[in-house]
Protein backbone atom coordinates (compact mmCIF):
# COMPACT_ATOMS: atom_id res chain seq x y z
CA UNK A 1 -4.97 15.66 -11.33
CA UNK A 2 -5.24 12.08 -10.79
CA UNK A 3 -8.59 10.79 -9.05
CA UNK A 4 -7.66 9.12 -5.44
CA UNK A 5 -8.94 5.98 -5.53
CA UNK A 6 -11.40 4.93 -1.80
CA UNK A 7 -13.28 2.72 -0.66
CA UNK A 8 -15.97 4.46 2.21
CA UNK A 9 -16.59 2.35 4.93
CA UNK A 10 -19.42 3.78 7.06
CA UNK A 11 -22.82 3.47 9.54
CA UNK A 12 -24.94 6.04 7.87
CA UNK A 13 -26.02 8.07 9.63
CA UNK A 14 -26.20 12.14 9.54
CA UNK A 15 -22.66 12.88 8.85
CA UNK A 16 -21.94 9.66 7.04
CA UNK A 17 -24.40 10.99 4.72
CA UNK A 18 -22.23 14.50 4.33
CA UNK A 19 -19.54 12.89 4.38
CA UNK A 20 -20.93 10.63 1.34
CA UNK A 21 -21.82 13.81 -0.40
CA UNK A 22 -18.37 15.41 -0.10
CA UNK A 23 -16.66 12.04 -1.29
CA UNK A 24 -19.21 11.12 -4.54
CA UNK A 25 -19.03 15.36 -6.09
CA UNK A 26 -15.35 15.56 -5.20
CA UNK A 27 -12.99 16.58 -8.02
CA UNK A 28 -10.16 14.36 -6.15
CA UNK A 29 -11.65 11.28 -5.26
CA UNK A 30 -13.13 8.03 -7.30
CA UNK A 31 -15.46 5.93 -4.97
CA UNK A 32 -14.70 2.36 -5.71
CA UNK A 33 -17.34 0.83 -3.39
CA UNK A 34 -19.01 1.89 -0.20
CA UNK A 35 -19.64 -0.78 2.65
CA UNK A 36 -21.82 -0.50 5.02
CA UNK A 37 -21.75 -1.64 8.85
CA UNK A 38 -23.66 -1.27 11.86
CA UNK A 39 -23.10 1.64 14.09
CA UNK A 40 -25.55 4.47 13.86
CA UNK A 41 -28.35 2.80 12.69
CA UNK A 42 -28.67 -0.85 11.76
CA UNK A 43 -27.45 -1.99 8.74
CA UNK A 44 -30.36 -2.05 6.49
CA UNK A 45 -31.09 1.33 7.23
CA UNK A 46 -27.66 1.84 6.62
CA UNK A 47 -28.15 0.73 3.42
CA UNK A 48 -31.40 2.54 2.28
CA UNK A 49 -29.89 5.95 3.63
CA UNK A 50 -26.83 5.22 1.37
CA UNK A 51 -28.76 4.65 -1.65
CA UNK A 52 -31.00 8.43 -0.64
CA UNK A 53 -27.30 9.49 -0.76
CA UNK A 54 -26.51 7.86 -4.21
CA UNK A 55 -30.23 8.54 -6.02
CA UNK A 56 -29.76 12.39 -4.62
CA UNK A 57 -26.34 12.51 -6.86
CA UNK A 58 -27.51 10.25 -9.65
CA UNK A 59 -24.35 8.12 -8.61
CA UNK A 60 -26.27 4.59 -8.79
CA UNK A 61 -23.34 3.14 -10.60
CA UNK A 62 -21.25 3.31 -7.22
CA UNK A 63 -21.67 -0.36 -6.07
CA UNK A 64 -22.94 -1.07 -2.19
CA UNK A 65 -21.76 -4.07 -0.05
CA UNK A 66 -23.56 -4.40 3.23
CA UNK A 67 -21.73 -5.51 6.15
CA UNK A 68 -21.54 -6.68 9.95
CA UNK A 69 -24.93 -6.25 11.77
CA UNK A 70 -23.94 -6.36 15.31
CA UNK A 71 -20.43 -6.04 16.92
CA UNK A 72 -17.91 -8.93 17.40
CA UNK A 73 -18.36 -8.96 20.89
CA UNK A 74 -20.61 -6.67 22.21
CA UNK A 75 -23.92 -6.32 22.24
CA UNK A 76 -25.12 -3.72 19.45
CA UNK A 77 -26.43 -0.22 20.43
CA UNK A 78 -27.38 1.84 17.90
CA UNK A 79 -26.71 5.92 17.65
CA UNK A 80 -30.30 6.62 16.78
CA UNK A 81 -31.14 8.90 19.43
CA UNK A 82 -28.29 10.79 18.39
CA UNK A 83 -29.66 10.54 14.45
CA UNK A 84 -33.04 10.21 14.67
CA UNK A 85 -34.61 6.15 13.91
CA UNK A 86 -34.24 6.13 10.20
CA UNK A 87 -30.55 7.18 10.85
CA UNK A 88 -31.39 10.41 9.33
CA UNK A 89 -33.61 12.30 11.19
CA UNK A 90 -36.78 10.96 10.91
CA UNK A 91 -37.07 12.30 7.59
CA UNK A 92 -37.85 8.92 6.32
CA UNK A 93 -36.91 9.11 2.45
CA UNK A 94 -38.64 7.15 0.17
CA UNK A 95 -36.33 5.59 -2.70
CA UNK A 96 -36.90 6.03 -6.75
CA UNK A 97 -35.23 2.14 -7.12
CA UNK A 98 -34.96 -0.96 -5.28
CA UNK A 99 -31.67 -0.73 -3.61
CA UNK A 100 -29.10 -2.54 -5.45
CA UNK A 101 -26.94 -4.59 -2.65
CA UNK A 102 -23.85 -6.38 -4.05
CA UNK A 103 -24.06 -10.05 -3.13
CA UNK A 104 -20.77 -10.41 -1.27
CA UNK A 105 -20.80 -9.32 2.24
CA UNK A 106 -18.64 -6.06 3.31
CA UNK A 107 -16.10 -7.60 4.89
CA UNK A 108 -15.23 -10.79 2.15
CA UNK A 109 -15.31 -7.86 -0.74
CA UNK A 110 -12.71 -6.06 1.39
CA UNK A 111 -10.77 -9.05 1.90
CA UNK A 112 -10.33 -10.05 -2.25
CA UNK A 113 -10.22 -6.82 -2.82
CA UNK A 114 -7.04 -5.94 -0.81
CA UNK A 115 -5.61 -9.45 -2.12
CA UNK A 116 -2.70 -7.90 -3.75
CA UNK A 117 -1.14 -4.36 -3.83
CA UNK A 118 -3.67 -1.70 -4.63
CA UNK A 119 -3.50 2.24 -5.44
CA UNK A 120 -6.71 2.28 -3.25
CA UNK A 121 -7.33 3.57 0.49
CA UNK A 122 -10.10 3.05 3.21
CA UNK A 123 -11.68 5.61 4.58
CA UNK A 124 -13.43 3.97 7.79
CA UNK A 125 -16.57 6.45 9.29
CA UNK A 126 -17.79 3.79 11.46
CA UNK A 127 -17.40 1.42 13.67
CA UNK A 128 -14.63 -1.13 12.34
CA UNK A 129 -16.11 -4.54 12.68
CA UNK A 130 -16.20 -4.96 9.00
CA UNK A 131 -12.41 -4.20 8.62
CA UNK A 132 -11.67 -6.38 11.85
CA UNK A 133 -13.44 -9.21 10.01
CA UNK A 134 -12.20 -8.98 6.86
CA UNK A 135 -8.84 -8.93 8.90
CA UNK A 136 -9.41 -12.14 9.78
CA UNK A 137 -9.92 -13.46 6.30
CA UNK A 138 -6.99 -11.59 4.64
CA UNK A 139 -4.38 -10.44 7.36
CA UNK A 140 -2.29 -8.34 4.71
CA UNK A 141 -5.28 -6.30 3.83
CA UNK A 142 -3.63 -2.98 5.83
CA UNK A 143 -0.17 -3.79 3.90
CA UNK A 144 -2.35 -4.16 0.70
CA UNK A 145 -4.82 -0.92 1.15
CA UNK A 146 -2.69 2.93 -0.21
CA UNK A 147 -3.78 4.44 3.80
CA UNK A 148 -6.57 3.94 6.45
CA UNK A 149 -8.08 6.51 7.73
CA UNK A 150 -10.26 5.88 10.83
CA UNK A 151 -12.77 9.02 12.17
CA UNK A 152 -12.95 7.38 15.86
CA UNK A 153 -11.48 7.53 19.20
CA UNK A 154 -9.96 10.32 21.06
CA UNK A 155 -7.16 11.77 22.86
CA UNK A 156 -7.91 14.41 25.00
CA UNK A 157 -11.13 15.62 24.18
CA UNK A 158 -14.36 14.21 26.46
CA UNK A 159 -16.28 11.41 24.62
CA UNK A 160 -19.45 11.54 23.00
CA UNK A 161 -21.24 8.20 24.27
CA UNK A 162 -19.29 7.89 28.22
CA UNK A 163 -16.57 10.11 29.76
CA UNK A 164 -13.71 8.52 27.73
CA UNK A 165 -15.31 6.71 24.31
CA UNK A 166 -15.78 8.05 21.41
CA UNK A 167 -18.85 6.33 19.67
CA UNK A 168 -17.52 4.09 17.01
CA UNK A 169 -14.82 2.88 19.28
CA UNK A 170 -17.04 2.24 21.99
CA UNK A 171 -20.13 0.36 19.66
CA UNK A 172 -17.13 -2.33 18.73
CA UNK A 173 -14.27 -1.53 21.07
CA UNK A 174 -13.15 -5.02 19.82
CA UNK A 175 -12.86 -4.53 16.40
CA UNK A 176 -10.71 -1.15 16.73
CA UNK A 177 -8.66 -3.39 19.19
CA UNK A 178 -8.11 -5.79 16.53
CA UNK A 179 -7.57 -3.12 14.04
CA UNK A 180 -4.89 -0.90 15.52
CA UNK A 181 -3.23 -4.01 16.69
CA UNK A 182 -3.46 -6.28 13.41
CA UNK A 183 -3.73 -3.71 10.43
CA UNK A 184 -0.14 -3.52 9.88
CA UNK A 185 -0.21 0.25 8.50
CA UNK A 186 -0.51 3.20 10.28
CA UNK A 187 -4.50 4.23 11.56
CA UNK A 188 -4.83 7.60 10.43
CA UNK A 189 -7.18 8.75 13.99
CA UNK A 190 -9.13 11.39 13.08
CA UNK A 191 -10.70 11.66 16.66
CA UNK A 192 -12.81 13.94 18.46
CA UNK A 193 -9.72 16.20 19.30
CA UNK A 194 -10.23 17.33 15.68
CA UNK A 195 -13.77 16.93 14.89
CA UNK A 196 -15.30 18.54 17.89
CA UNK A 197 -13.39 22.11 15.73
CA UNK A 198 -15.85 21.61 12.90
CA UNK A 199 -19.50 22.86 13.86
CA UNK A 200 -22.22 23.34 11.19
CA UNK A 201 -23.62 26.03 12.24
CA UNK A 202 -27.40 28.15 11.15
CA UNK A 203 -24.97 30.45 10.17
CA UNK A 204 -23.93 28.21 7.26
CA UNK A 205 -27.10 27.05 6.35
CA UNK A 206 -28.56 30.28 6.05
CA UNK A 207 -25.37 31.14 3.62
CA UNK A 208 -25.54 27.87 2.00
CA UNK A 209 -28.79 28.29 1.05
CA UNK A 210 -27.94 31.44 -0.84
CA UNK A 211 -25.44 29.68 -2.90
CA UNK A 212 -27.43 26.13 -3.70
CA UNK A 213 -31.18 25.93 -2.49
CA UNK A 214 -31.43 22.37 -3.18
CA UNK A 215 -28.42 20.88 -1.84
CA UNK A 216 -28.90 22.73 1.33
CA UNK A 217 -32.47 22.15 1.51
CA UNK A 218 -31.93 18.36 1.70
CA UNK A 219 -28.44 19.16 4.72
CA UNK A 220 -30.98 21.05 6.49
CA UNK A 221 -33.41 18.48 6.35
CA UNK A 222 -31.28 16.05 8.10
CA UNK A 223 -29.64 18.19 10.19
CA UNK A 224 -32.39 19.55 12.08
CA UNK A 225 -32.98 17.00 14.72
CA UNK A 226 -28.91 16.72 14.59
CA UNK A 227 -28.77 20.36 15.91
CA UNK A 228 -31.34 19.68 18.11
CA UNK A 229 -29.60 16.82 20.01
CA UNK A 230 -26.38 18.68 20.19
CA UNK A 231 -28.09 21.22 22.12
CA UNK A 232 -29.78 18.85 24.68
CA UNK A 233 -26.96 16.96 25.17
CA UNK A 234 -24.02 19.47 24.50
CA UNK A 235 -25.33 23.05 24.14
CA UNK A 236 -24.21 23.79 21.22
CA UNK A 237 -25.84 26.18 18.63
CA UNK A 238 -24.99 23.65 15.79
CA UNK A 239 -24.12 20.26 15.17
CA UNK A 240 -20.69 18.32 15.43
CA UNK A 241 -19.92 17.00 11.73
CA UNK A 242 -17.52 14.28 12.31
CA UNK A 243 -17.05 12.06 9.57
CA UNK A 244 -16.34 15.22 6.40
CA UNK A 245 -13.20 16.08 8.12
CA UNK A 246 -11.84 12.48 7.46
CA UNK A 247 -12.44 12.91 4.08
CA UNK A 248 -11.14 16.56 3.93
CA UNK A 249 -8.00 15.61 5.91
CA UNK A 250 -7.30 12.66 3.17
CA UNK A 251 -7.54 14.60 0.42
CA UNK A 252 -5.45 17.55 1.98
CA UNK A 253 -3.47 16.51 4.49
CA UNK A 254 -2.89 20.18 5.39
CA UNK A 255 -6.20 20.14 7.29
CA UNK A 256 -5.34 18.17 10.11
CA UNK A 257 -2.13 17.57 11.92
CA UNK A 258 -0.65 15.41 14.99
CA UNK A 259 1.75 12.89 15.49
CA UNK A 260 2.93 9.44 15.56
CA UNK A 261 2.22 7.14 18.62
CA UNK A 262 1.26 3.94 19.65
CA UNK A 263 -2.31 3.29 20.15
CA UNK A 264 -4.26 0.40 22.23
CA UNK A 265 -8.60 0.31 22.81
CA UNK A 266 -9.95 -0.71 26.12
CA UNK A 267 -12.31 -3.54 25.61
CA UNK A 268 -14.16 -4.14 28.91
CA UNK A 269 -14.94 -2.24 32.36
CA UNK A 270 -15.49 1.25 32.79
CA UNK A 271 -13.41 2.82 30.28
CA UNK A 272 -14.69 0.48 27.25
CA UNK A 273 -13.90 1.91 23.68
CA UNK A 274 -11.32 4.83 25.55
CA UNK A 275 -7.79 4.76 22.73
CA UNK A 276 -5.34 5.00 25.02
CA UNK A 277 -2.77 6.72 22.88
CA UNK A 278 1.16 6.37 24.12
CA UNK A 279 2.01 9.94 23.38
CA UNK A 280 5.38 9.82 25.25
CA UNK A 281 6.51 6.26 24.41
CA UNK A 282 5.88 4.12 28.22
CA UNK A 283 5.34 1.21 26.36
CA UNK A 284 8.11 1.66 24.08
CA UNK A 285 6.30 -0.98 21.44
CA UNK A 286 6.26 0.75 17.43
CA UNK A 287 4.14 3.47 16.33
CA UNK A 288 0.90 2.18 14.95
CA UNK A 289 -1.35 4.97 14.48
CA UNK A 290 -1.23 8.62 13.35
CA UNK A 291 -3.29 10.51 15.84
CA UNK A 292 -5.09 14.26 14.23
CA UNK A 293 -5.47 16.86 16.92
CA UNK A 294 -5.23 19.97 15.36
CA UNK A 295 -7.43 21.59 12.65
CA UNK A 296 -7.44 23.85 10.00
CA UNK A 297 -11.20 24.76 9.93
CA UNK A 298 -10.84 27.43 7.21
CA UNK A 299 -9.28 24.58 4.67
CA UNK A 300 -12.38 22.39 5.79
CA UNK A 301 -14.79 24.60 5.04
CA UNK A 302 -13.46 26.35 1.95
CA UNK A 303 -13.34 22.48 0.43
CA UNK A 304 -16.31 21.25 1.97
CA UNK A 305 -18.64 24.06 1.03
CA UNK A 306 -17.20 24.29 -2.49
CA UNK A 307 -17.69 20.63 -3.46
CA UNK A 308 -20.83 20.04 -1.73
CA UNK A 309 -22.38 24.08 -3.06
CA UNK A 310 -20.77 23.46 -6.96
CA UNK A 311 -19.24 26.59 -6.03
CA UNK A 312 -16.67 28.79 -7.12
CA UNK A 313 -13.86 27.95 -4.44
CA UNK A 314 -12.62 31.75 -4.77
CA UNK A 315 -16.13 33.08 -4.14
CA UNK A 316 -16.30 30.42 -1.14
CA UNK A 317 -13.11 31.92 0.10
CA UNK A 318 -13.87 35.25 0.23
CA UNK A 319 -17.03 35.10 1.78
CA UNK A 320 -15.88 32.69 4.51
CA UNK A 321 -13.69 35.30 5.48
CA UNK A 322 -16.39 38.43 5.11
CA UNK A 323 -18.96 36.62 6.88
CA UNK A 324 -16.39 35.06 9.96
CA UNK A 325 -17.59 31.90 8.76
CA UNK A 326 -14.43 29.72 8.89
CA UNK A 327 -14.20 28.58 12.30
């Protein structure tokens, strides 16, 4: 089968991180570049917790382009209570190499990059100022780019960071304004309506550690003060991984499903960052956005856990199902 060709755009971050795992050992997918932006954590921390990522896999050769540092508009607030000041759980890695940050910024790479035609997609886990900016340097980047998918916003599930916002929408409400408006392809929204269905649970550590100790050692690691926020804040027994189903859904879109619809962001006032998605056509102006609300949780995991474990996918099947692991 023929690699799928992305480019990772992404705030990492806990789940950035797993979701950088998933991408860099998948079977299915060739990383072209990863760019990094402000949204969990600042930038350069963005950057050092991509390069744990990259040393972790021996996957140094994946070149790193570091973005926007603050929001167009806004002022920047950070997700580190959520993910801990390093962005990673106060685990505080220490790194083999210097990081190796390309010398172009995020958002001009993106912009020659997307110059003409390519067989290559985004795959957007943050906040999009970086594709809002490089927007404004190459407007046919979206008619240039194979598909964009976006893990932000929400439909009719609560927000995470106000009643109505999910985070990345609501860091630079602005910049998804811009995006949904201006990108001139459909925004594949994989939104909290999906992710809130896929919960790492102790459950699957516990069997995750039977299958690979190491990798699981290191998920647990950053996880911990993950779980531990969701339970303050939510009361779950687990922690919400957002950003793997974006990648799971692109490589199989059997995982998630939804529907066409136009799609605005509120950019000021109480409801900042909310989508407001035009389900039954009021506005009657073209369909700009795929929105994901439903989820196939047993396709996420059997993927996820077999890429991530180097697992048998069979074996990974079959104990999903013995152990009621799937949902």
């Amino acid at each position: 089968m023929t690699k799928q060709k992305i480019i990772i755009d992404c705030d990492p971050g806990i789940d950035d991180t797993l979701a950088l795992l998933y991408a860099l050992k998948h079977p299915n997918l060739e990383v072209v570049a990863i760019t990094i932006v402000a949204g969990n954590c600042p930038t350069d921390l963005g950057v050092k917790n991509t390069f744990t990522s990259l040393e972790l896999l021996d996957r140094l050769d994946v070149p790193v382009y570091q973005g926007a540092s603050t929001p167009l508009t806004r002022d920047y607030v950070s997700a580190q209570d959520t993910h801990g000041m390093d962005g990673l759980g106060e685990n505080n890695f220490p790194l083999k190499h210097t990081p190796h940050v390309q010398e172009k910024s995020a958002e001009q790479f993106l912009a020659d990059y997307f110059k003409a035609p390519k067989d290559t997609s985004i795959i957007a886990l943050g906040p999009l100022t970086n594709i809002a900016k490089a927007l404004e340097i190459n407007p046919k980047l979206g008619e240039n780019c194979h598909r964009f998918v976006s893990m932000g916003g929400n439909f009719k599930s609560h927000g995470n960071c106000s009643p109505v916002a999910e985070y990345n929408y609501w860091c630079d409400p602005h910049a998804a304004q811009i995006t949904f408006e201006r990108l001139g392809r459909k925004v594949e929204m994989v939104g909290l309506d999906a992710t809130r269905h896929i919960v790492l649970t102790p459950n699957h550590l516990e069997y995750m550690s039977r299958i690979n100790a190491e990798m699981t050692a290191f998920i647990t690691k950053i996880t911990r003060f993950y779980f531990d926020f969701h339970w303050e804040y939510e009361h779950i027994i687990g922690c919400v991984i957002n950003d793997p189903l974006a990648l799971a859904y692109f490589v199989n879109s059997e995982v998630c499903s939804g529907f066409e619809a136009y799609t605005d962001v509120v950019t000021d006032g109480i409801a900042i960052g909310q989508t407001v998605v035009d389900q039954y056509d009021f506005y009657h102006k073209p369909k700009n956005s795929t929105i994901l609300t439903q989820v196939n949780p047993s396709l996420f995991w059997e993927d996820f856990l077999t890429v991530l474990l180097d697992a048998p996918k069979d074996i990974i099947q079959d104990d999903l199902k013995n152990l009621k692991l799937e949902s």
